[in-house]
Protein backbone atom coordinates (compact mmCIF):
# COMPACT_ATOMS: atom_id res chain seq x y z
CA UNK A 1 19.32 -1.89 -2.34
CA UNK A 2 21.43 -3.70 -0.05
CA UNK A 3 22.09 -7.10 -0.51
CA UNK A 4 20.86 -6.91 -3.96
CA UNK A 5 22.65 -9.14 -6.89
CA UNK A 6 24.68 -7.63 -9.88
CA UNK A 7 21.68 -9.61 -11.98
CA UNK A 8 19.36 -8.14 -10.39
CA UNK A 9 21.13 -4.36 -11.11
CA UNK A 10 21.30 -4.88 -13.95
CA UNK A 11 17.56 -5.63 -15.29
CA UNK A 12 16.73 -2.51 -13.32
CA UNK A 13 18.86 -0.57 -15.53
CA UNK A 14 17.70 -2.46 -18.47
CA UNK A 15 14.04 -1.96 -17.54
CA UNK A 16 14.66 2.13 -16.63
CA UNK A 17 16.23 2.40 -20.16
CA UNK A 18 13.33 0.20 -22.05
CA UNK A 19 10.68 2.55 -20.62
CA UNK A 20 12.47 5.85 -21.30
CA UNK A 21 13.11 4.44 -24.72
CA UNK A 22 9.26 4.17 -25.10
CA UNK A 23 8.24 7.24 -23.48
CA UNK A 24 7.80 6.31 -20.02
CA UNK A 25 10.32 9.20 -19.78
CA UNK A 26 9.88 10.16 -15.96
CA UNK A 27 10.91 6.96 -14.08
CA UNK A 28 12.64 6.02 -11.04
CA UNK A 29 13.96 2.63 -9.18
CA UNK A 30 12.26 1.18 -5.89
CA UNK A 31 9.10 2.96 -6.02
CA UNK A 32 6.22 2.78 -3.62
CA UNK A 33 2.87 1.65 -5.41
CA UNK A 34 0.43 3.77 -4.01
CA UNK A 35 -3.44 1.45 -2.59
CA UNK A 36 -1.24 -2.04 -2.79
CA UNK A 37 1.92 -0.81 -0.51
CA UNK A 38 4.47 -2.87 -2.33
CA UNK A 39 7.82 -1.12 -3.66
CA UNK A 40 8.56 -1.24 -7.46
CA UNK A 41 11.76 -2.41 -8.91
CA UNK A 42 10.79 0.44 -11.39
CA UNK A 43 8.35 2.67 -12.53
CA UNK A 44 7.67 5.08 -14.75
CA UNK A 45 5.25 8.11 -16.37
CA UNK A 46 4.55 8.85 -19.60
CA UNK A 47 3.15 12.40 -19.63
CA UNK A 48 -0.08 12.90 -22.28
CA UNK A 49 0.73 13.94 -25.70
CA UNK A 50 -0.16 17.56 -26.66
CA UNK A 51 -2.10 17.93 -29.83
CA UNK A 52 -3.88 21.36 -30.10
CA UNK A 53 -7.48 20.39 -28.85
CA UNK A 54 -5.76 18.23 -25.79
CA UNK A 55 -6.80 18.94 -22.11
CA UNK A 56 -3.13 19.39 -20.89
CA UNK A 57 -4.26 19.69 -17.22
CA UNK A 58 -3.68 16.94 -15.18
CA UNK A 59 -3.01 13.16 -15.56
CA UNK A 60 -5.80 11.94 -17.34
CA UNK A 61 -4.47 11.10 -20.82
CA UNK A 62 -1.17 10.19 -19.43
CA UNK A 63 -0.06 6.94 -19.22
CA UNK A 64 2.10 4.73 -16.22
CA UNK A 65 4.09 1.43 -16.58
CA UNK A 66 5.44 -0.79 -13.36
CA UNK A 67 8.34 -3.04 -13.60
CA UNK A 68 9.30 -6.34 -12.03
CA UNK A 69 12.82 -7.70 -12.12
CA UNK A 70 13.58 -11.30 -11.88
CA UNK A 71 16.59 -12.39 -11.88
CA UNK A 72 15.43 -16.69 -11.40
CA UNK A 73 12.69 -18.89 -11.09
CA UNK A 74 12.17 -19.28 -7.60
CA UNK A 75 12.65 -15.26 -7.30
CA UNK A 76 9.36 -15.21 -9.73
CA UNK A 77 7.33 -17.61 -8.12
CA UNK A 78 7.27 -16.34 -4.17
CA UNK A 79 5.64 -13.29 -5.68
CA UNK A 80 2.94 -15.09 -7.72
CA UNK A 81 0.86 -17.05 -5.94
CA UNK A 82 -2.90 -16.49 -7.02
CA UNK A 83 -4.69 -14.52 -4.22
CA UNK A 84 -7.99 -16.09 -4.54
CA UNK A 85 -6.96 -19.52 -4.14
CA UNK A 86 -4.65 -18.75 -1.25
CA UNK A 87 -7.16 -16.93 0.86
CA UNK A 88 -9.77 -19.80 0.06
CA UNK A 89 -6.96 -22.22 1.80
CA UNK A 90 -6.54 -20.01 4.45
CA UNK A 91 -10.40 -19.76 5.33
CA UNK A 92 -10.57 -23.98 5.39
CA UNK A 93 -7.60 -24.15 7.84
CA UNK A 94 -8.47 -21.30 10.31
CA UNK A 95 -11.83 -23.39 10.42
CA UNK A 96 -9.99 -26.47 10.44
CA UNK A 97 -7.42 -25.15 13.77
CA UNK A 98 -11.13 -24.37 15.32
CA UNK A 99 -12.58 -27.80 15.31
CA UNK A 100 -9.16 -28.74 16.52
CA UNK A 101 -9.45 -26.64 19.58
CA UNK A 102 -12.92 -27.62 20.00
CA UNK A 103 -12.52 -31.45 20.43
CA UNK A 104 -8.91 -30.92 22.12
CA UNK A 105 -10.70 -28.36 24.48
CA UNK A 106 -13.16 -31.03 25.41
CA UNK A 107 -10.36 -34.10 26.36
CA UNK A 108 -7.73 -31.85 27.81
CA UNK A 109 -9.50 -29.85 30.31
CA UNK A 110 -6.25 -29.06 32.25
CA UNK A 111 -5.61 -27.11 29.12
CA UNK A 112 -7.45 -24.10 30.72
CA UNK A 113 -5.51 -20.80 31.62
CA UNK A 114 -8.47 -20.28 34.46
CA UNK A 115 -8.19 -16.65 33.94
CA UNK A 116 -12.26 -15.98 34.55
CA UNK A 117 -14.72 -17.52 36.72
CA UNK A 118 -16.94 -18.98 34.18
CA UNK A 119 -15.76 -21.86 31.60
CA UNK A 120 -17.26 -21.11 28.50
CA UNK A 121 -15.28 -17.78 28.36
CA UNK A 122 -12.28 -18.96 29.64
CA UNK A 123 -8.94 -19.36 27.28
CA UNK A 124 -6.67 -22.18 26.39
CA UNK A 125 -3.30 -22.80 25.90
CA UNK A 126 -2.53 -25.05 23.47
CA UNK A 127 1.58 -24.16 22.85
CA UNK A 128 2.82 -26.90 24.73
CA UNK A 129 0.17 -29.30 23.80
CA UNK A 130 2.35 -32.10 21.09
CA UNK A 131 -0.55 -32.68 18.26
CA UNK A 132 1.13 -33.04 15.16
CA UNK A 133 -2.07 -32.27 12.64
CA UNK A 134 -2.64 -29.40 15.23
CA UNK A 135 1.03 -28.28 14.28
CA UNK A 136 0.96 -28.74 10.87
CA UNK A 137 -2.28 -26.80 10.66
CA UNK A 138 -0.51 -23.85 12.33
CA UNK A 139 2.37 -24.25 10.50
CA UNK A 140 0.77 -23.95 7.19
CA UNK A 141 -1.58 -21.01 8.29
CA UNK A 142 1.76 -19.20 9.08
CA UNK A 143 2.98 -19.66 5.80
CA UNK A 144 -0.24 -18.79 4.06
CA UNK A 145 -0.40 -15.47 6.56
CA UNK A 146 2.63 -14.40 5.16
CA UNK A 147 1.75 -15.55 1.24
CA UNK A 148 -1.37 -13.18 1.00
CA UNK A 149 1.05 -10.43 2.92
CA UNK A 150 4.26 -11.08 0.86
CA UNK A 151 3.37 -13.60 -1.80
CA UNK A 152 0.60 -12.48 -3.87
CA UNK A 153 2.26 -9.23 -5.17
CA UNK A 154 1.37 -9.75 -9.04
CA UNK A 155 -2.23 -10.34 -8.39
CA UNK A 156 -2.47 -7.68 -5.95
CA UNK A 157 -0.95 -5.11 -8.35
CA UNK A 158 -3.31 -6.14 -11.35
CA UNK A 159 -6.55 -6.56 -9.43
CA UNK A 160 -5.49 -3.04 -7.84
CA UNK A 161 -4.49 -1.27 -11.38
CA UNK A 162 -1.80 0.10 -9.67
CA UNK A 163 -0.27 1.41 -13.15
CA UNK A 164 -1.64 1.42 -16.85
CA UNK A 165 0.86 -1.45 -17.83
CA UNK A 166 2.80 -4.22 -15.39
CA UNK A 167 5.49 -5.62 -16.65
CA UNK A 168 8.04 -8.45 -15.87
CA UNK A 169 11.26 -8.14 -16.59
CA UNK A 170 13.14 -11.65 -16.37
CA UNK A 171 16.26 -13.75 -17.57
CA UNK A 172 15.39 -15.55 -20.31
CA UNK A 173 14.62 -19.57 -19.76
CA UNK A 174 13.81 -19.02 -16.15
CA UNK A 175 10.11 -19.38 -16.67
CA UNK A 176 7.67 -21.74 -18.02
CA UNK A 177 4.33 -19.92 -19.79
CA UNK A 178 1.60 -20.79 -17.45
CA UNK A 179 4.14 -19.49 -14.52
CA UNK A 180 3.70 -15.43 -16.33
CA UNK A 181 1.16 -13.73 -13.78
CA UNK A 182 -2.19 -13.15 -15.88
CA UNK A 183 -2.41 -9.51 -17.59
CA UNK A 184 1.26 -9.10 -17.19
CA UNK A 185 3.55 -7.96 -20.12
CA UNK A 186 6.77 -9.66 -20.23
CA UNK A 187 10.24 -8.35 -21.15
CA UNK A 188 13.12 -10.47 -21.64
CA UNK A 189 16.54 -9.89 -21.70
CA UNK A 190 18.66 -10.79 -24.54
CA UNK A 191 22.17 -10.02 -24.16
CA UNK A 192 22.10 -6.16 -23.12
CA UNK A 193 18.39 -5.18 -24.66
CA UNK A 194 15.12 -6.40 -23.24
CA UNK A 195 12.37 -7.17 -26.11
CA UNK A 196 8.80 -7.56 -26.13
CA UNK A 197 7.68 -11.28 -25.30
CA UNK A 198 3.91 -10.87 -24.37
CA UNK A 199 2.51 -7.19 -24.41
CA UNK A 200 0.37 -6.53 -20.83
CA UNK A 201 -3.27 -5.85 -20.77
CA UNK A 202 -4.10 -2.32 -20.91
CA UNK A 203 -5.83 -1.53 -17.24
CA UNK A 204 -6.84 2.13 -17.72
CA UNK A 205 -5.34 3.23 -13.99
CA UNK A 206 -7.71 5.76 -12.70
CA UNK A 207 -6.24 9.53 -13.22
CA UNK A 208 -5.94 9.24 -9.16
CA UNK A 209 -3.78 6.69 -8.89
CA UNK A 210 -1.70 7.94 -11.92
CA UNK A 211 -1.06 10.91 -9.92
CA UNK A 212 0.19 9.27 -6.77
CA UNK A 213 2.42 6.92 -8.64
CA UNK A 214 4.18 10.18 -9.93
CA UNK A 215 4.51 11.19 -7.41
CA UNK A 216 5.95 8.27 -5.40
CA UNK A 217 8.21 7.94 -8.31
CA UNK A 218 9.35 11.98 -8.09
CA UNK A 219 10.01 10.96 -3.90
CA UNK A 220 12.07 7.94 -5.14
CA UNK A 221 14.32 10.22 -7.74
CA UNK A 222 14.80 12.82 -4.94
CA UNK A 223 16.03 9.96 -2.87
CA UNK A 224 18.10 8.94 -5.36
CA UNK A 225 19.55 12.67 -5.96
CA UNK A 226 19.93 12.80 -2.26
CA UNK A 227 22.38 9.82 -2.05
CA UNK A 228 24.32 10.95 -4.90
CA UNK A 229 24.59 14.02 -3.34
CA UNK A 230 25.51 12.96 0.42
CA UNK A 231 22.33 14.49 1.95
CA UNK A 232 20.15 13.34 4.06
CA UNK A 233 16.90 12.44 2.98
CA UNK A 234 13.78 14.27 3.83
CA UNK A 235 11.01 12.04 5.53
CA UNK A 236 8.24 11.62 3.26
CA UNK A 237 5.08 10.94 4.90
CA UNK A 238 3.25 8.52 2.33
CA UNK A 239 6.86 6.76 1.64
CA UNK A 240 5.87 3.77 3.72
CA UNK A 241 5.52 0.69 0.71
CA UNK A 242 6.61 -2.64 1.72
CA UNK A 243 9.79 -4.47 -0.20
């Protein structure tokens, strides 16, 4: 991706080769996650194994894995604030702005646009108005707007079951324990290998799902061909995941 840090590069590669290496052998960089719209530093299939009495239709004993790359601490913890807590917040202070407007409403009548005939439907404008708490009330509602959009990624995923496994994949020593987003495996690098420092909570993604991540992840590889190749890339319709 543009922009993007050698560091950064280079857990990608680490994390494509882990998964291969453990039979998540159909994979793929910056993948839409189907249902949570976010885009994947990595993910990958793992196709069912075939024994003779198998069902080998389908995706249903299959397995899928997504991959996070951090490459520091403050790149890990804009995408893990707990959804939950954040949207409680964000209830209390849209409350909070309306008990400003309210009272401010009531002792700054000139405040009104006067756009309809009767009062008690009419609008306010409140942007020039200098209230500091009002301020810092909208201030931190824009920042919490953006944290459930941008910032709550990890929970998102798991609450979702995007994928069968989630996995970061992080520098070692950037990270303190608690800071590891709950059901999340965690690969760290050591030298030029990643190993196994907390395995991920199995989350049984629905055969659905598994099937859309496939394929988001066989759009991503043709992508990928594509630009090796010097073509232009087709326009996929359900290629529209967020960074």
């Amino acid at each position: 991706m543009r922009g993007e840090t050698s560091a950064h590069l280079e857990l990608k590669r680490l994390a494509l080769g882990w998964a291969q290496a453990n039979g998540f052998v159909v994979a793929a960089t910056e993948v839409r996650v189907p249902r949570c719209g976010f885009r994947a530093d990595v993910a990958a299939f793992a196709p069912q194994r075939r024994s003779g009495g198998a069902d080998r239709a389908g995706t249903a004993g299959a397995r899928t894995a997504v991959f996070e790359c951090k490459q520091a601490r403050a790149d890990l913890l804009k995408d893990a604030y707990a959804e939950a807590e954040t949207r409680r917040r964000l209830a209390e202070l849209i409350e909070r702005r309306r008990k400003l407007e309210e009272l401010m409403a009531v002792h700054r009548p000139d405040l009104r646009r006067g756009e309809t005939l009767f009062a008690e439907f009419d609008a306010w404008d409140f942007s020039a108005l200098e209230h500091r708490t009002y301020r810092d009330v909208l201030a931190e509602l824009a920042m919490l707007q953006t944290r459930v959009l941008r910032g709550t990624k990890f929970s998102r995923m798991f609450r979702y079951r995007c994928a069968d496994f989630l996995y970061l994949v992080v520098e070692d020593g950037i990270f303190a324990e608690a800071e590891i987003p709950a059901g999340w495996g965690l690969l760290r690098r050591r030298g030029n290998d990643l190993e196994v420092a907390r395995r991920p909570v199995t989350l049984d993604a629905r055969a659905e799902q598994r099937s859309a991540l496939l394929e988001s992840i066989a759009i991503a590889g043709t992508r990928a061909v594509n630009r090796v190749a010097g073509l232009v890339a087709p326009v996929f319709p359900r290629d529209d995941g967020r960074d």
